[in-house]
N, C-alpha and C. Protein backbone atom coordinates (compact mmCIF):
# COMPACT_ATOMS: atom_id res chain seq x y z
N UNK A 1 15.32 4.68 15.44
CA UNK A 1 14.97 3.64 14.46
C UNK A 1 16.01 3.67 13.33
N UNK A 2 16.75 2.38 13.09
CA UNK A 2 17.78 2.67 12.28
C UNK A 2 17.51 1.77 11.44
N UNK A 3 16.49 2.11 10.11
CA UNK A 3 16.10 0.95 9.51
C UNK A 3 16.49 1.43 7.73
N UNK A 4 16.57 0.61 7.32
CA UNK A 4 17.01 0.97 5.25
C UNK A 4 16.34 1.15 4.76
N UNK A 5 15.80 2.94 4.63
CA UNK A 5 14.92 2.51 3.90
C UNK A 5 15.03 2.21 2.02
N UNK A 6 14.21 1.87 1.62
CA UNK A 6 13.82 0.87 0.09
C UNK A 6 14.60 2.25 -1.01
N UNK A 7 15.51 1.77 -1.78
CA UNK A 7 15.74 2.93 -2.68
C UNK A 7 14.71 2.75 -3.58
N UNK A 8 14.78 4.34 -4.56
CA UNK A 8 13.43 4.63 -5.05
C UNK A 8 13.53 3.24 -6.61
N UNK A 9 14.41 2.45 -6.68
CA UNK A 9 14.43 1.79 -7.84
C UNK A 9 13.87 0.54 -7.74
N UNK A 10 13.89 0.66 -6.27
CA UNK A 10 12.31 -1.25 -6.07
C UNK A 10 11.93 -0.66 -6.14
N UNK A 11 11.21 0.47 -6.35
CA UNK A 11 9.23 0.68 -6.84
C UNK A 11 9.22 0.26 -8.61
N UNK A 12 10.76 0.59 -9.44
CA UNK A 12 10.43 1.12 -10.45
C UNK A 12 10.55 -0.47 -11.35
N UNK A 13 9.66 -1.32 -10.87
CA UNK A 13 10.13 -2.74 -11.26
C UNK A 13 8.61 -2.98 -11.83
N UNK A 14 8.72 -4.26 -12.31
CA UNK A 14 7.15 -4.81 -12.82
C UNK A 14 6.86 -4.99 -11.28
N UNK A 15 5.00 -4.42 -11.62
CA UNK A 15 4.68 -4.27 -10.27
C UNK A 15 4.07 -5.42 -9.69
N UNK A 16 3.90 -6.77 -9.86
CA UNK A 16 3.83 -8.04 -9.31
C UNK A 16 4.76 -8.63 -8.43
N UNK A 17 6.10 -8.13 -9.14
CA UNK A 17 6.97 -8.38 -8.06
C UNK A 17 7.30 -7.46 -6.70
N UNK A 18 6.96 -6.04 -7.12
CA UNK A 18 7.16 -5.23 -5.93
C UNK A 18 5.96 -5.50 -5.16
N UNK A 19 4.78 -5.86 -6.08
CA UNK A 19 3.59 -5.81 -4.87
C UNK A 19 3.92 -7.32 -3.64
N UNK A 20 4.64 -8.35 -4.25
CA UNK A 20 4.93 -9.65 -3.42
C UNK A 20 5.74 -9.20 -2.10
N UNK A 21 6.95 -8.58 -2.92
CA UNK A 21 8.30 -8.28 -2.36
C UNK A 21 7.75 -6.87 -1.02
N UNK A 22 6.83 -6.28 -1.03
CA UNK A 22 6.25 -5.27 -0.34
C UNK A 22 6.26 -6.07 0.94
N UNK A 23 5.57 -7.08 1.07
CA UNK A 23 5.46 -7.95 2.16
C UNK A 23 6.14 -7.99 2.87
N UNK A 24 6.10 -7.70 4.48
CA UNK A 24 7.11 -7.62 5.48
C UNK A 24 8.00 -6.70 5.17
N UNK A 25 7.93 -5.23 4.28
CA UNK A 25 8.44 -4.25 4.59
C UNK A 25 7.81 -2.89 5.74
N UNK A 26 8.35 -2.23 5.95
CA UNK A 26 7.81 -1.22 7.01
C UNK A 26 7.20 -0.15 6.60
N UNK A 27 6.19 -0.34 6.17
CA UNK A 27 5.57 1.43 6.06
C UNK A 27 5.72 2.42 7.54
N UNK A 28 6.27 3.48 7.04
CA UNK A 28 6.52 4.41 8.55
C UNK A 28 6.48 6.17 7.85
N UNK A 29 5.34 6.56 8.76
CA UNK A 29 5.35 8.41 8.89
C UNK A 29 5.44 8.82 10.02
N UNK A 30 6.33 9.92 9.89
CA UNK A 30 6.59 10.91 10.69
C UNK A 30 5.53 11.94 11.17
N UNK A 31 4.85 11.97 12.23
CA UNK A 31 4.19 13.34 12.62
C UNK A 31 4.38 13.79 13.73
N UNK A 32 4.87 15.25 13.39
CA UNK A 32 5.48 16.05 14.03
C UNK A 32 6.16 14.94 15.50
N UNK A 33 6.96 14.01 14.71
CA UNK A 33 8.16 13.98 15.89
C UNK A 33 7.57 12.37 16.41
N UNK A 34 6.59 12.34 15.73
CA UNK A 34 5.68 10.62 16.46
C UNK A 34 5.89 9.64 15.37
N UNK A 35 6.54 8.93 15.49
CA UNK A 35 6.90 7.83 14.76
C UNK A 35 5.61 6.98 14.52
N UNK A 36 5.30 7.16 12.94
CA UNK A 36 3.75 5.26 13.09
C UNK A 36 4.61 4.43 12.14
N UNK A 37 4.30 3.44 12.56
CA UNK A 37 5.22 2.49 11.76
C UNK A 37 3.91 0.87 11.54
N UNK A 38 4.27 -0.10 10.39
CA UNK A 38 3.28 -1.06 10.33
C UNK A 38 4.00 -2.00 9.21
N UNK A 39 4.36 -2.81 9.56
CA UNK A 39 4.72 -4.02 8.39
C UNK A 39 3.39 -4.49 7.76
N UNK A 40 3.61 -4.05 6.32
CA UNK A 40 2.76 -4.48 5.21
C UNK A 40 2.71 -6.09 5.14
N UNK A 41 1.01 -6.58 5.45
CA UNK A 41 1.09 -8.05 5.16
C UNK A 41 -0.08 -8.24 4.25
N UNK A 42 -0.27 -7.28 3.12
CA UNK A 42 -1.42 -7.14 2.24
C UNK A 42 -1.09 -6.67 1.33
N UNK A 43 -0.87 -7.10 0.43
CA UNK A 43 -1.08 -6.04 -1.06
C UNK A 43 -1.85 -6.46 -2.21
N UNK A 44 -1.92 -5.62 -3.12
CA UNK A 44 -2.62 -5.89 -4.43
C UNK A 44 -1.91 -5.30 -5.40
N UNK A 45 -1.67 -6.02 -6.28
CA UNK A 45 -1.12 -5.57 -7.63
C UNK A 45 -2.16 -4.70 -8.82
N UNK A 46 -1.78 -4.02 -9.38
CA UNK A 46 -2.96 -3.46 -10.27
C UNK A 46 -1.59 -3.11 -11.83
N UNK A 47 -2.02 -3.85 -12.63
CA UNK A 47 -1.39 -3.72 -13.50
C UNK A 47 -1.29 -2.87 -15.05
N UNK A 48 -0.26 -2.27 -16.18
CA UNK A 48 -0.22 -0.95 -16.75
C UNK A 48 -1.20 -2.11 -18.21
N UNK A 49 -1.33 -3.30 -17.91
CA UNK A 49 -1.67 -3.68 -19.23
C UNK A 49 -2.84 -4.87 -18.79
N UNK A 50 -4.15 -5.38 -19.90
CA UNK A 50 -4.85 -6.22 -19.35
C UNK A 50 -5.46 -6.31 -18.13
N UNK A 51 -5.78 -5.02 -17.69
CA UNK A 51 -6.30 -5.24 -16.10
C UNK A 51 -7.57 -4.08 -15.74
N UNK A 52 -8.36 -4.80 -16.43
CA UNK A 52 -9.69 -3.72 -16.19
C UNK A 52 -10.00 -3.12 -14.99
N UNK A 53 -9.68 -3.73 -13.73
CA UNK A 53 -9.53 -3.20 -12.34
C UNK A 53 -8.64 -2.19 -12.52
N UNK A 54 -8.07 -1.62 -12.82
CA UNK A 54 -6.47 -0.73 -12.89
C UNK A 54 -7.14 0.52 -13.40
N UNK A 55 -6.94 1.38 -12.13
CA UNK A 55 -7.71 2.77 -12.36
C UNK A 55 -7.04 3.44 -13.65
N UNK A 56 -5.60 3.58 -14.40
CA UNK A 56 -5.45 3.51 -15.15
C UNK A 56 -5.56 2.93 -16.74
N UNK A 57 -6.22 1.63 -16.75
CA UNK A 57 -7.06 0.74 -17.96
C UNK A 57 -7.20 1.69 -18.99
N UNK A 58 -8.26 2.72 -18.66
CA UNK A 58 -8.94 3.26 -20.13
C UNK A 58 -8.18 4.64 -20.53
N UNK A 59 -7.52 5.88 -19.25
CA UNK A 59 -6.81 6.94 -20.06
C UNK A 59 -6.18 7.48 -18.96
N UNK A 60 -5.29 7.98 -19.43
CA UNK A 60 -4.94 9.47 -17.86
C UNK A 60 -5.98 10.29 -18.01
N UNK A 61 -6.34 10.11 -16.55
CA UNK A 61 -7.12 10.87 -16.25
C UNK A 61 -6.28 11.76 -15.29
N UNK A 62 -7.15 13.18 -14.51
CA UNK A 62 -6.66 13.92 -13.73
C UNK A 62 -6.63 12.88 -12.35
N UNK A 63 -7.45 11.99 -11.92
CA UNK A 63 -7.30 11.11 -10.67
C UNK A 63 -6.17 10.56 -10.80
N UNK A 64 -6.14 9.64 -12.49
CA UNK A 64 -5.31 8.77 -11.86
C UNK A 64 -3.57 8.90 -12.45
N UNK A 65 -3.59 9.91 -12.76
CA UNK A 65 -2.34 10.81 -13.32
C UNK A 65 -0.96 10.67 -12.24
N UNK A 66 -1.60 10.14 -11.23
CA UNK A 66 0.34 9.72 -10.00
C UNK A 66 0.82 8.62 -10.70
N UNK A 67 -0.56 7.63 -11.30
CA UNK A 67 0.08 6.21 -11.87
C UNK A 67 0.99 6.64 -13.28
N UNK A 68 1.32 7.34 -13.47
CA UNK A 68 1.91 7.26 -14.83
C UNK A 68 3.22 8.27 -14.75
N UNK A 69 3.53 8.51 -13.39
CA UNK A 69 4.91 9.22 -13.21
C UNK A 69 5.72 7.98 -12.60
N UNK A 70 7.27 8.02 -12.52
CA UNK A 70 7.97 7.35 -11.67
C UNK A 70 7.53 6.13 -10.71
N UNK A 71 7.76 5.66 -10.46
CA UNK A 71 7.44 4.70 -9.18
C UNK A 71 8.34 5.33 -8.48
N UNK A 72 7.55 5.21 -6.91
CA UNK A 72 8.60 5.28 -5.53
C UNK A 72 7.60 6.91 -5.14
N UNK A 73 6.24 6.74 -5.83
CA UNK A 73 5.56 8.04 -5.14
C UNK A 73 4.02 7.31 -4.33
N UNK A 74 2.97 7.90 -3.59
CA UNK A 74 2.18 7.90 -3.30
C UNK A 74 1.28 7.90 -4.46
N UNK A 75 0.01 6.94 -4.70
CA UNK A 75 -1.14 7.02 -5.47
C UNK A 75 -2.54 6.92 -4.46
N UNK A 76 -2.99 8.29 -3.92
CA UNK A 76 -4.36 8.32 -2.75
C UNK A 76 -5.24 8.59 -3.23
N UNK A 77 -6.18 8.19 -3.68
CA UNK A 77 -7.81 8.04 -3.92
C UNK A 77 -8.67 8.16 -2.79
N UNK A 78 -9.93 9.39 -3.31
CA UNK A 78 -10.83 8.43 -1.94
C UNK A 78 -11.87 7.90 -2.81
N UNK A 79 -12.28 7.12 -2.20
CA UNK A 79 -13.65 5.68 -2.50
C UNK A 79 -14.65 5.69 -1.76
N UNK A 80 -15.64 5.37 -2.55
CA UNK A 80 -17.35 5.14 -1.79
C UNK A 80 -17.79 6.14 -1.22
N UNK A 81 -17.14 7.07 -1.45
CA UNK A 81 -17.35 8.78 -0.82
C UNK A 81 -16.94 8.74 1.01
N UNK A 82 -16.36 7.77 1.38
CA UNK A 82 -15.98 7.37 2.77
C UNK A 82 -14.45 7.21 3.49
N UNK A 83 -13.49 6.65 2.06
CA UNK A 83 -12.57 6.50 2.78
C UNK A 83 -11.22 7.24 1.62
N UNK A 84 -10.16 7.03 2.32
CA UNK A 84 -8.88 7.09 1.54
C UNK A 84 -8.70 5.71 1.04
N UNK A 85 -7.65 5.53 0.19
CA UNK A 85 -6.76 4.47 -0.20
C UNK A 85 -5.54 4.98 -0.33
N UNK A 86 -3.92 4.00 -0.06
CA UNK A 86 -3.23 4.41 -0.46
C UNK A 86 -2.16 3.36 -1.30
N UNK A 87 -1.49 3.75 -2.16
CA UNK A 87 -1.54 2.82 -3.57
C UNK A 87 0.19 3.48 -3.79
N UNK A 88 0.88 2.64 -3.97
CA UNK A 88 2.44 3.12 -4.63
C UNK A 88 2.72 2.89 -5.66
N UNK A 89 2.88 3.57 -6.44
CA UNK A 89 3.08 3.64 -8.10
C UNK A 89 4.65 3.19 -7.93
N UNK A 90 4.35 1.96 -9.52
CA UNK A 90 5.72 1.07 -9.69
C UNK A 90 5.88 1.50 -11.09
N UNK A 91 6.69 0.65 -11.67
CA UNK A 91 7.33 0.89 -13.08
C UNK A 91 7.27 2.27 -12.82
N UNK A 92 7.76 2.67 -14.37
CA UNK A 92 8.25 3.92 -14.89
C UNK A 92 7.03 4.74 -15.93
N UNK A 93 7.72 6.01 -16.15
CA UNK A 93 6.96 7.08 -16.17
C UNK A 93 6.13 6.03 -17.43
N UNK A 94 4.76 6.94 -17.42
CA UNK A 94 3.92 6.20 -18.42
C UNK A 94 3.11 4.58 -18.52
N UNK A 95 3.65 4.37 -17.49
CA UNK A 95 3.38 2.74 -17.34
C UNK A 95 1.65 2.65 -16.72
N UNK A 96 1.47 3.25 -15.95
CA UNK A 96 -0.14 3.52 -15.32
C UNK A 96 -0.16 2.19 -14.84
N UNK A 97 0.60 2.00 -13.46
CA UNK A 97 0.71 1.07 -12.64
C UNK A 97 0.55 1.36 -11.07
N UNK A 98 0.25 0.38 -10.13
CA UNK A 98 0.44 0.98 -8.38
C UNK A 98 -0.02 -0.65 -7.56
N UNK A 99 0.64 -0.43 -6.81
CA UNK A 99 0.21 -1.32 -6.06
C UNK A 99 -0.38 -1.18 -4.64
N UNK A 100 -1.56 -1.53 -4.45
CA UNK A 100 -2.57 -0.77 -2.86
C UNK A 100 -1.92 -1.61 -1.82
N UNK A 101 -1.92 -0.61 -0.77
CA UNK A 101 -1.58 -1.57 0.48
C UNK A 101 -2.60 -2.07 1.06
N UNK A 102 -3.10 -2.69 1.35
CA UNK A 102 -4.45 -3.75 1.81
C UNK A 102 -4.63 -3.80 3.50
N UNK A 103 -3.17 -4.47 3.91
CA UNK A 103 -3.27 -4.15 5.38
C UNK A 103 -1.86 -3.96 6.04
N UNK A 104 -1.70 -4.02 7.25
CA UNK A 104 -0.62 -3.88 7.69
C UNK A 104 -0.77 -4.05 9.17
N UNK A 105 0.51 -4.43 10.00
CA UNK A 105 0.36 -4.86 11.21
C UNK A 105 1.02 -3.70 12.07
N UNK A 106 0.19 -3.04 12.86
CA UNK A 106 0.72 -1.93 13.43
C UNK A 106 2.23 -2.40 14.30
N UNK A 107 2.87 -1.08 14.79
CA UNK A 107 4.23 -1.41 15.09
C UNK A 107 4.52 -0.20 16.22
N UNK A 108 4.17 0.90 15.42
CA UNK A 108 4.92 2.14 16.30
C UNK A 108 3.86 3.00 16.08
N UNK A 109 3.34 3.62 17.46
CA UNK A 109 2.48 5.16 17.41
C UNK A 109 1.22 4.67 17.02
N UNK A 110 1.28 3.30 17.95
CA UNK A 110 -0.04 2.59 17.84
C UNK A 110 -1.43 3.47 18.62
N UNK A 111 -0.99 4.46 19.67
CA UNK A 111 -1.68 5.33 20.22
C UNK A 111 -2.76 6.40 19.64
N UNK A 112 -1.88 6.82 18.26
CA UNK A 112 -2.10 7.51 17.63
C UNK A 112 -2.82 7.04 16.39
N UNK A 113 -2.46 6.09 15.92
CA UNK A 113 -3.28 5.25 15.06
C UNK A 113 -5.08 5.27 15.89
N UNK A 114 -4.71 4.77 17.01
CA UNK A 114 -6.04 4.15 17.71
C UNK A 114 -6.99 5.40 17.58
N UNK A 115 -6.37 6.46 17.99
CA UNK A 115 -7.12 8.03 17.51
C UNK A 115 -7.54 8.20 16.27
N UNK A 116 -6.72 7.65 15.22
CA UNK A 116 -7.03 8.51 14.16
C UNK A 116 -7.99 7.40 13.29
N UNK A 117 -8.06 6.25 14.17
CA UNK A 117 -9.43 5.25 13.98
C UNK A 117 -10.54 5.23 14.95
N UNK A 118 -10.04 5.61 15.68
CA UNK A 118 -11.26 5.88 16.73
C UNK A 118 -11.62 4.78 17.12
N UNK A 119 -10.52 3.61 17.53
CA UNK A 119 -10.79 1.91 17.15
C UNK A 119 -9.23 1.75 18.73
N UNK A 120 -9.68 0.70 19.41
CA UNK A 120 -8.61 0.26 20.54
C UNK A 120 -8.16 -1.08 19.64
N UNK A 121 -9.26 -1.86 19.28
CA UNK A 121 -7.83 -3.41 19.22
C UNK A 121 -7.08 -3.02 17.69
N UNK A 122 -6.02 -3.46 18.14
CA UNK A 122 -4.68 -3.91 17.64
C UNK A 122 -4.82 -4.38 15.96
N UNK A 123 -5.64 -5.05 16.14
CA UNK A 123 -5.86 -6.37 14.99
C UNK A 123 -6.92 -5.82 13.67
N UNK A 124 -7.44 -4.51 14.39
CA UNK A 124 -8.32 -3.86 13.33
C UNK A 124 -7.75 -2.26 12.65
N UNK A 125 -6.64 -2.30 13.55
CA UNK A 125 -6.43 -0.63 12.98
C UNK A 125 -5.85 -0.59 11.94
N UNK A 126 -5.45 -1.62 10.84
CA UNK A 126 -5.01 -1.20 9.48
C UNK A 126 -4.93 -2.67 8.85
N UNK A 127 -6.59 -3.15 9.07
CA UNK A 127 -6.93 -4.44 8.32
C UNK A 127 -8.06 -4.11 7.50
N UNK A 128 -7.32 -3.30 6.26
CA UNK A 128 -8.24 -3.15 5.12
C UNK A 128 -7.77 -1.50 4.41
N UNK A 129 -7.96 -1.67 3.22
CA UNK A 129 -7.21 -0.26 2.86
C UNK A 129 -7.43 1.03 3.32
N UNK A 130 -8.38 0.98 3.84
CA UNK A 130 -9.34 2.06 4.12
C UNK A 130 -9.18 2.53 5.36
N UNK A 131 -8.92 1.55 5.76
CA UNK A 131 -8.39 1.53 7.76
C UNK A 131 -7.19 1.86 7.95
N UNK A 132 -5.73 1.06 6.86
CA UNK A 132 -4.64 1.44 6.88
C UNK A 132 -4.40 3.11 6.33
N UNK A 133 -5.17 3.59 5.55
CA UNK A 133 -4.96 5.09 5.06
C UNK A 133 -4.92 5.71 6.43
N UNK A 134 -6.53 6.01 6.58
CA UNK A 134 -7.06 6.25 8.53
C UNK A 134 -6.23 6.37 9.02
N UNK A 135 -5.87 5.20 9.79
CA UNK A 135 -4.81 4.98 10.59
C UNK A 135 -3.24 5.84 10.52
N UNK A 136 -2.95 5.56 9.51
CA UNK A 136 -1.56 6.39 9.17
C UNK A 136 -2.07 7.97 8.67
N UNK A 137 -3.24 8.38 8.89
CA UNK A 137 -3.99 9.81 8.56
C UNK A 137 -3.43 10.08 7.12
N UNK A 138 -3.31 9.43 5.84
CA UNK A 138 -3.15 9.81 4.50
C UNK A 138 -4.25 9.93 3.97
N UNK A 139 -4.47 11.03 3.30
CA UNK A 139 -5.43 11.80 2.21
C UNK A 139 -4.83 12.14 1.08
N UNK A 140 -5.96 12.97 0.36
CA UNK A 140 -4.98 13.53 -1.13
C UNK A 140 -4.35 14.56 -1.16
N UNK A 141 -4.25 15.09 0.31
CA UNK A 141 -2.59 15.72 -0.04
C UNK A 141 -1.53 14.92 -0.04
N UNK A 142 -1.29 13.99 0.14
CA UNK A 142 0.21 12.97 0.47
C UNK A 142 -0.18 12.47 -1.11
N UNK A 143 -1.10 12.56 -1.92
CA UNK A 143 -0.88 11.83 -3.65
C UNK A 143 0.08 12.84 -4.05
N UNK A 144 1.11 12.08 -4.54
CA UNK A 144 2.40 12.34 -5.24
C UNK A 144 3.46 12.78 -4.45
N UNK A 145 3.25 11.92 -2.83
CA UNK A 145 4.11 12.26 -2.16
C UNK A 145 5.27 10.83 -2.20
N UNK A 146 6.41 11.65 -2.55
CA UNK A 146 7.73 10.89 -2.84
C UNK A 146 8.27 9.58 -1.42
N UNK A 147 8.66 8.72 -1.97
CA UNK A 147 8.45 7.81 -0.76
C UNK A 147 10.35 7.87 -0.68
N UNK A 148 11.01 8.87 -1.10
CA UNK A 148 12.42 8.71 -0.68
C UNK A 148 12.11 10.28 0.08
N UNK A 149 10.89 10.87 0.85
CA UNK A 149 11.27 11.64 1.79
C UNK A 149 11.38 11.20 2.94
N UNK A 150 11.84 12.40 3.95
CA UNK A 150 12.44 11.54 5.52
C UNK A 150 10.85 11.45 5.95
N UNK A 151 9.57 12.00 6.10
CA UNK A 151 8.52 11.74 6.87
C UNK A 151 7.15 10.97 6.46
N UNK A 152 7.87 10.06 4.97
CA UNK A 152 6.57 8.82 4.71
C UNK A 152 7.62 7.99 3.65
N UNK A 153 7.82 6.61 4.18
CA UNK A 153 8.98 6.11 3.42
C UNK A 153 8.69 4.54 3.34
N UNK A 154 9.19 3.56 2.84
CA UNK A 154 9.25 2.36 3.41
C UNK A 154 10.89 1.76 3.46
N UNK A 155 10.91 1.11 4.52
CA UNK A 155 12.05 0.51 5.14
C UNK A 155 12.32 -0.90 4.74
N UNK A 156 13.46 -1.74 4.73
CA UNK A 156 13.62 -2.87 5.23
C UNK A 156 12.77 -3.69 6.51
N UNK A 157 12.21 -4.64 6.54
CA UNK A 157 12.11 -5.55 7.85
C UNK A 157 11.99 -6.96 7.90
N UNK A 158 11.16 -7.20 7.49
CA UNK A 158 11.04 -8.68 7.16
C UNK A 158 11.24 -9.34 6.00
N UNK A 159 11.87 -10.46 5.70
CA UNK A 159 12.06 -10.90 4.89
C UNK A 159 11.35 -12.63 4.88
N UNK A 160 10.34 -12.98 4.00
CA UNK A 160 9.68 -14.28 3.99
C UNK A 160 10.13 -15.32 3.04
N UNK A 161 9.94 -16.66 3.32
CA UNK A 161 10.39 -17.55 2.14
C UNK A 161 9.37 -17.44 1.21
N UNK A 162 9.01 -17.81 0.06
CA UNK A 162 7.37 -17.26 -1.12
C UNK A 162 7.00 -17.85 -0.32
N UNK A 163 7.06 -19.30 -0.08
CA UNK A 163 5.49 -20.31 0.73
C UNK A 163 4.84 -20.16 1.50
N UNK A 164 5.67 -18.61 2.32
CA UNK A 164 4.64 -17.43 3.30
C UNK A 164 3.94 -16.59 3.20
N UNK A 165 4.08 -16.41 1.52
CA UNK A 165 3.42 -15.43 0.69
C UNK A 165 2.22 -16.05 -0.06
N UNK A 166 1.04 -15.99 0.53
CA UNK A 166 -0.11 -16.38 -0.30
C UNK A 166 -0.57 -15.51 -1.71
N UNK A 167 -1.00 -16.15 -2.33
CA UNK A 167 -1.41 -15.40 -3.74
C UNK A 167 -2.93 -15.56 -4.30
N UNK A 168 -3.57 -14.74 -4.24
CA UNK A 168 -5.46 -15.05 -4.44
C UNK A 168 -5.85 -14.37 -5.48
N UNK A 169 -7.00 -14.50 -5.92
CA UNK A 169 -7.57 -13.21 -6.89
C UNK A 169 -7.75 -12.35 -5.80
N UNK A 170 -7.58 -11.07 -6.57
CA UNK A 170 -8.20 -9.35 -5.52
C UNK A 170 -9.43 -9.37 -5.39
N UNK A 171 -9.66 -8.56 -3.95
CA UNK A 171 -10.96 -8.68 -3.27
C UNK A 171 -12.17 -7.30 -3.87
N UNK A 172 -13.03 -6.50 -3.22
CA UNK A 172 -13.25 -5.30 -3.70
C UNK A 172 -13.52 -4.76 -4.57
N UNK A 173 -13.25 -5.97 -5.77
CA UNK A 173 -13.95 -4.89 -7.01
C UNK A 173 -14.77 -5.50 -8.37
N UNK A 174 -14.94 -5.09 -9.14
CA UNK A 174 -15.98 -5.71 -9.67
C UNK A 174 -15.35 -6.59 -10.98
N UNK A 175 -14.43 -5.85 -11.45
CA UNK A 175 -13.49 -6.07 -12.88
C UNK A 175 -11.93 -7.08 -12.84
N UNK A 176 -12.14 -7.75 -13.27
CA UNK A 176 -10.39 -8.31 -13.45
C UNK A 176 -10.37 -9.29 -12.26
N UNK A 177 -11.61 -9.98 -11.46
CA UNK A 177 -11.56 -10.87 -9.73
C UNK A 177 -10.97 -12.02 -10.36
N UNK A 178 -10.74 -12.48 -11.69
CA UNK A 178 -9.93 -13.51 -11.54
C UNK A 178 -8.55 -13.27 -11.68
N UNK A 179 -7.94 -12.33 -11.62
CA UNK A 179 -6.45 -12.38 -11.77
C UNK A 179 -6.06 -12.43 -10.50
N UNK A 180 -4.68 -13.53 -10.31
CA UNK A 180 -3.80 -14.07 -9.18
C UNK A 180 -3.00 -12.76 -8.46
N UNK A 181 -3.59 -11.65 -7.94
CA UNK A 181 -2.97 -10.51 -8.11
C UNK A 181 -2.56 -9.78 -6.63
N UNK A 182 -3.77 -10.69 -5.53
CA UNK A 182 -3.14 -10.36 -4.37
C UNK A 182 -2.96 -11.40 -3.22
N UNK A 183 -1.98 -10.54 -2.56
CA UNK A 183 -0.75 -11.18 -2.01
C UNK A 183 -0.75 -10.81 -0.17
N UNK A 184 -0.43 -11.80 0.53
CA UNK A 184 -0.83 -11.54 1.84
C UNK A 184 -0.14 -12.81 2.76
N UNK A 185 0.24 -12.19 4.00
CA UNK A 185 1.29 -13.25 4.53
C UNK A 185 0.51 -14.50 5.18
N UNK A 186 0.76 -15.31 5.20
CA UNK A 186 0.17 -16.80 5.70
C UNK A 186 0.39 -16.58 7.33
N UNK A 187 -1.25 -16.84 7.69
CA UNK A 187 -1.68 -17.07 9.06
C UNK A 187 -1.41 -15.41 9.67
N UNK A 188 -1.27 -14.30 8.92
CA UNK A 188 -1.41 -12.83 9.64
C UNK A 188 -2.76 -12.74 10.34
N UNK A 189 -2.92 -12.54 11.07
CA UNK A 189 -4.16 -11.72 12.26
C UNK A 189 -4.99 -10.53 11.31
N UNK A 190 -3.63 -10.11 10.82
CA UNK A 190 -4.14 -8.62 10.39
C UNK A 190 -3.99 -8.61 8.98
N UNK A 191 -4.21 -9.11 8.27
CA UNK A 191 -4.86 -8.46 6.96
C UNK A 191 -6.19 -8.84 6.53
N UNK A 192 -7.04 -8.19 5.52
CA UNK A 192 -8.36 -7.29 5.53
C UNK A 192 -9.27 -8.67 5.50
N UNK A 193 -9.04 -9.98 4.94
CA UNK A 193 -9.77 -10.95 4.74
C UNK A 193 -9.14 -12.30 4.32
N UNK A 194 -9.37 -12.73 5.08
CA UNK A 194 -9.80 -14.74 4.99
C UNK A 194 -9.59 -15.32 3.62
């Protein structure tokens, strides 16, 4: 696989634009030697200012303490006492920013995905954040894992015109549902919702 991956200075941008620009890039980990790979066609923006949804809003806390280092690292939560999330911290140190990956269209080590969902079709193994963590087996050991290492990175792949890029309020949560904040490719199979 000879693909580019993203230097660590697109994460470190306002994160509206990295969460757009995420779209049709390659999320890909390494285990032990098994390539998973999944073009991101979901994201959500969560922003360092005005955004009561933004696990960062009210303080650093010990959870949400990845959002306020560097961009270009891992931000993994788990939720509802059930699942992972996994979230890439943008802007720069102090900013208490990330953007969640929502879904993604499997690609490589789809085998292994299907295991680590316990799920055969295609179209469900990383349509929804919770599924995409699963699937790619991330927990909170991979929070504050650097996305310029060789075995969890994102790559170059697709590139869309915007008018392929839909823009909605975010789904999931209770605070901030009217902001224009997430982003998802027009007519995908696979991302989390309609």
């Amino acid at each position: 696989m000879h693909l580019k991956k993203l230097p660590i200075e697109f994460f470190q941008r306002e994160t509206t634009i990295v969460a757009k620009e995420l779209i049709g890039k390659m999320f890909i980990r390494i285990i032990d030697g098994t390539i998973l790979s999944a073009e991101i066609v979901e994201t959500e923006a969560y922003l360092p200012k005005n955004d009561p949804a933004c696990h960062a809003a009210i303080k650093k806390t010990l959870r949400n303490a990845p959002m306020f280092q560097n961009g270009g690292i891992l931000y993994v939560y788990f939720i509802y006492g059930n699942h992972f999330c996994a979230n890439i911290v943008t802007e720069t140190e102090g900013s208490g920013s990330a953007v969640l990956i929502r879904a993604a269209r499997p690609i490589d080590g789809i085998e292994l995905m299907q295991q680590n969902r316990n799920r055969t079709k295609i179209e469900d193994l990383c349509s929804g954040p919770g599924k995409f963590a699963q699937a790619f087996g991330l927990n909170r050991k991979h929070n504050y894992h650097s996305l310029s290492s060789e075995d969890i990175l994102i790559a170059e792949f697709n590139s869309y015109p915007l008018d392929e890029i839909i823009t909605t309020s975010r789904i999931g949560i209770k605070e901030g549902t009217n902001l224009p904040l997430r982003f998802y490719l027009k007519n995908s199979k696979f991302i989390s919702k309609k």
